[in-house]
C-alpha atoms as a PDB file:
ATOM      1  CA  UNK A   1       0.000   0.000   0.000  1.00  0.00           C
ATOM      2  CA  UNK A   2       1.314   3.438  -0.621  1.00  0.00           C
ATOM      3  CA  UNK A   3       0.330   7.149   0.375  1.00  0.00           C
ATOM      4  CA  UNK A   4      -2.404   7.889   2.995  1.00  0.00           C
ATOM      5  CA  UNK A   5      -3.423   4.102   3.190  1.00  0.00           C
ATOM      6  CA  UNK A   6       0.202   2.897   4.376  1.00  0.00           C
ATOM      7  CA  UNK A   7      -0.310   5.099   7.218  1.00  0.00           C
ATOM      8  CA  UNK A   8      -3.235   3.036   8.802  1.00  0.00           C
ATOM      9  CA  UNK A   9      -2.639  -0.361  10.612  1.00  0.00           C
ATOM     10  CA  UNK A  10      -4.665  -3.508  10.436  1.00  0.00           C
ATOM     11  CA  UNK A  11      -5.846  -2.422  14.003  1.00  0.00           C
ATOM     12  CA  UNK A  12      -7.123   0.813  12.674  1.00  0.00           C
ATOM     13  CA  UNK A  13      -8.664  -0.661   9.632  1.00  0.00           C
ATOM     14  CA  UNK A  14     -11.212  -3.386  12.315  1.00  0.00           C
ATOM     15  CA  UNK A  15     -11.711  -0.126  14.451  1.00  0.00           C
ATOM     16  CA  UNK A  16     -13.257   1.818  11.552  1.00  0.00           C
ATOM     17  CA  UNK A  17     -14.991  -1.176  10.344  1.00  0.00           C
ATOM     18  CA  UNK A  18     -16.377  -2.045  14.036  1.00  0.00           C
ATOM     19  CA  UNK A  19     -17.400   1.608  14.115  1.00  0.00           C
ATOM     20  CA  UNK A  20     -19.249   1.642  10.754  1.00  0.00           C
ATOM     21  CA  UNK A  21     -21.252  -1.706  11.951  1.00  0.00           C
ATOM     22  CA  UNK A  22     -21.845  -0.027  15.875  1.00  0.00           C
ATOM     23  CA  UNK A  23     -23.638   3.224  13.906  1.00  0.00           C
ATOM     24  CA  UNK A  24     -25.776   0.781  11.227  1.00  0.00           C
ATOM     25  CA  UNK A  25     -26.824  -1.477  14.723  1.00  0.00           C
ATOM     26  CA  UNK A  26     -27.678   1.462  16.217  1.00  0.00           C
ATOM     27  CA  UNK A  27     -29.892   3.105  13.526  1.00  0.00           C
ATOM     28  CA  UNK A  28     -31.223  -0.391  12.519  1.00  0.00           C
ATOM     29  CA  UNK A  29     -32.291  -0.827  16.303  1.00  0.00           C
ATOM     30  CA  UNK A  30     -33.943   2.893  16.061  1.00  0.00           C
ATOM     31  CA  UNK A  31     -35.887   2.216  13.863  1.00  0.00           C
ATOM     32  CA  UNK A  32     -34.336   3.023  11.254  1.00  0.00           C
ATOM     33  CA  UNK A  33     -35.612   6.803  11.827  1.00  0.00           C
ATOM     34  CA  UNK A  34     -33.316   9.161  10.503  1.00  0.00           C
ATOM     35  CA  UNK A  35     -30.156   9.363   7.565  1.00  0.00           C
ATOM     36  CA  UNK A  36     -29.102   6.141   7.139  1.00  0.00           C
ATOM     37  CA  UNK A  37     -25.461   6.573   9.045  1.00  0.00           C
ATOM     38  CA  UNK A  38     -21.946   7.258   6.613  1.00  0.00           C
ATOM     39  CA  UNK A  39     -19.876   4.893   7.296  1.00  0.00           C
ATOM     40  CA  UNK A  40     -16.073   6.594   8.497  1.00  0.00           C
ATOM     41  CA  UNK A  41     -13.959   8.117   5.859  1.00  0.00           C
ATOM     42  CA  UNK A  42     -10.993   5.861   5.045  1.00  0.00           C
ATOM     43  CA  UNK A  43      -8.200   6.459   2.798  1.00  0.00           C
ATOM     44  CA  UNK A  44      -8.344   5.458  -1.032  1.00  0.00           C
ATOM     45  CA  UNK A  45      -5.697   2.906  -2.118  1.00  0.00           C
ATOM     46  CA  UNK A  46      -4.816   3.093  -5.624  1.00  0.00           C
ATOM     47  CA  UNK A  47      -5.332   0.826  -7.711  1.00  0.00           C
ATOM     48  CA  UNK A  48      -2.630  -1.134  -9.650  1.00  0.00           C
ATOM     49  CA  UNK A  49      -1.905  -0.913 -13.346  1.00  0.00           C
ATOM     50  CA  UNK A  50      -1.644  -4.662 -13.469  1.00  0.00           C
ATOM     51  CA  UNK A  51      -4.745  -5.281 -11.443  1.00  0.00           C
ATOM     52  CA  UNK A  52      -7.345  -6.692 -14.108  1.00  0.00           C
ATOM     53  CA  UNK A  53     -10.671  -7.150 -12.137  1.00  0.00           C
ATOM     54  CA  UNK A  54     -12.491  -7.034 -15.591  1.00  0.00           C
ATOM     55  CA  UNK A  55     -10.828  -9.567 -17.097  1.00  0.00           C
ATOM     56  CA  UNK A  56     -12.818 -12.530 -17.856  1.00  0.00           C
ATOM     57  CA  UNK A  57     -10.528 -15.111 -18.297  1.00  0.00           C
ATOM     58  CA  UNK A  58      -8.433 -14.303 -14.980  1.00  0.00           C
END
């Protein structure tokens, strides 16, 4: 990983994701009155040149 992303641990990575799933139980459990909750901001990883996710026969 490179730039902003290489800067984050694994440890923050399950925090943010543990957060994002706390704020969606929470609303769910409300009701679901309200915005739907955003889940944290977290830091784009760019994606490689040689990374073919299209690519049927891969």
């Amino acid at each position: 990983m490179n730039g902003e992303a290489s800067l984050w641990s694994p440890e923050m990575w399950r925090l943010t994701d543990l957060a994002d799933l706390i704020k969606a139980g929470n609303w769910q459990r409300g009701g679901g009155r309200g915005q739907r909750p955003r889940p944290e901001r977290r830091p784009s990883i760019p994606q490689r040149a040689d990374d073919h996710d299209d690519d049927p026969d891969g």
